[in-house]
Protein backbone atom coordinates (compact mmCIF):
# COMPACT_ATOMS: atom_id res chain seq x y z
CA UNK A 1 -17.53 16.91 63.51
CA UNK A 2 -19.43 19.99 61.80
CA UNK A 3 -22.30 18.47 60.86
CA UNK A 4 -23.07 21.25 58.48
CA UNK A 5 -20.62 19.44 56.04
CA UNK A 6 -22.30 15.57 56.41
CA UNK A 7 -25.57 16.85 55.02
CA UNK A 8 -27.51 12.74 56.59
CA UNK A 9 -26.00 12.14 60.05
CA UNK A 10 -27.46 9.44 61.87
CA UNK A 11 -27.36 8.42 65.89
CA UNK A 12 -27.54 4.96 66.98
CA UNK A 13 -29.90 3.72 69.71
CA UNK A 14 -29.00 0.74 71.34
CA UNK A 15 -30.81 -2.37 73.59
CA UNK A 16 -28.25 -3.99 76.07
CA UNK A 17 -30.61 -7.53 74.92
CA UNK A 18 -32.68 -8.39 73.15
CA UNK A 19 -36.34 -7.71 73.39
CA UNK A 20 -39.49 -9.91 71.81
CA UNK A 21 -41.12 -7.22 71.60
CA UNK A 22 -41.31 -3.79 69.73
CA UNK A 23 -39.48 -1.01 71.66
CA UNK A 24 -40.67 2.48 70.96
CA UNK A 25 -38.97 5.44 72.79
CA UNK A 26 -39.45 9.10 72.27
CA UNK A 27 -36.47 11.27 71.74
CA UNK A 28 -36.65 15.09 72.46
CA UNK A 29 -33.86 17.27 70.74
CA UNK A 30 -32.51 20.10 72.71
CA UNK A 31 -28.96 22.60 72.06
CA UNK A 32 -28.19 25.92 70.38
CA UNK A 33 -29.22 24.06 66.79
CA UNK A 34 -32.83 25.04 65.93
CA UNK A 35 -35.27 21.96 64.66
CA UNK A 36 -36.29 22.47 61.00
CA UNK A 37 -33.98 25.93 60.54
CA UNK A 38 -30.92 24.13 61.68
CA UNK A 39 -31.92 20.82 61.30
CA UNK A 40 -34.86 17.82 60.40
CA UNK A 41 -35.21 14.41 62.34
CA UNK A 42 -36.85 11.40 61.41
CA UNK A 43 -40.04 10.79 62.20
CA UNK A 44 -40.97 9.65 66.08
CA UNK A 45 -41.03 7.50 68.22
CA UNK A 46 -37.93 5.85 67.08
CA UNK A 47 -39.12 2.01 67.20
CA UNK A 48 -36.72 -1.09 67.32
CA UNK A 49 -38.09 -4.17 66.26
CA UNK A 50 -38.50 -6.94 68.21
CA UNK A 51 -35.22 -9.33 68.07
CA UNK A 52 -33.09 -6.31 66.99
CA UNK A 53 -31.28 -4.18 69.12
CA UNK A 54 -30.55 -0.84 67.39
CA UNK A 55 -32.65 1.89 65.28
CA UNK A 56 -31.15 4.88 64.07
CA UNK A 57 -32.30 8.53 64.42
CA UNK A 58 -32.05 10.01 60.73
CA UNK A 59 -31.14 13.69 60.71
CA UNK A 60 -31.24 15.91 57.64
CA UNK A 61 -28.87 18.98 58.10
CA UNK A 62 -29.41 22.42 56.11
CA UNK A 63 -26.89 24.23 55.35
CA UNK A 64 -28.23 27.79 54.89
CA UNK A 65 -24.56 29.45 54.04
CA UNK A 66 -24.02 31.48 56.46
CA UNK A 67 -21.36 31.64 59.44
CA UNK A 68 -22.63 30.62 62.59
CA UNK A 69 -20.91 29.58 65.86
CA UNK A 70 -20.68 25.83 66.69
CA UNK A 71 -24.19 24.87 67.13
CA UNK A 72 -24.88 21.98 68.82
CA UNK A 73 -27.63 18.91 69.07
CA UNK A 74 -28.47 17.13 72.53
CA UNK A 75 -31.14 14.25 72.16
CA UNK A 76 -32.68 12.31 75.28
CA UNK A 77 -34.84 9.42 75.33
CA UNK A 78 -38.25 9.28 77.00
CA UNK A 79 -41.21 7.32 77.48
CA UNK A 80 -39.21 4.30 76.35
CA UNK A 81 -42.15 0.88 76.23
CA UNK A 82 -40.99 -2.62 76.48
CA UNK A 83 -37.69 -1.55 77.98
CA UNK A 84 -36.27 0.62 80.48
CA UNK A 85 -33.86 3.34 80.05
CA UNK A 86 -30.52 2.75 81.13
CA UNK A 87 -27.64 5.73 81.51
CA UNK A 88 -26.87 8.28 79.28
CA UNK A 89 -24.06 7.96 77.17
């Protein structure tokens, strides 16, 4: 997907159950794409409400025109409370 052409992409973060509790987890962005030149992200921690078991990561992507290589975006969750990180998919 070039992401430069879906201008509001959005990434999925999922609970394997069910929590009672909020779950807030910190997500730190990493690749070749550059954070606010390349790219914006929705405010953090990402927080999924108790009894839910998603949240999605809102990204905003500018398209400033001119021809770039791929870029690319690699997120990773940290510091996750009221649940424990499982493995990366």
């Amino acid at each position: 997907m070039r992401l430069e052409k879906v201008k509001k992409p959005t990434i999925t973060v999922e609970l394997s159950t069910v929590s009672g509790f909020d779950v807030k987890v910190g997500v730190i962005a990493g690749g070749t794409a550059v954070l606010a030149e390349d790219y914006q992200k929705s405010p953090l921690p990402l927080t999924i409400p108790a009894g839910k078991t998603s949240a999605t990561l809102d990204l905003t992507v500018f398209d400033d025109g001119t021809p770039e290589p791929v870029e690319t975006i690699v997120f990773d969750l940290i510091n996750p409370s009221n649940a424990t990180r499982g493995e990366r998919s």
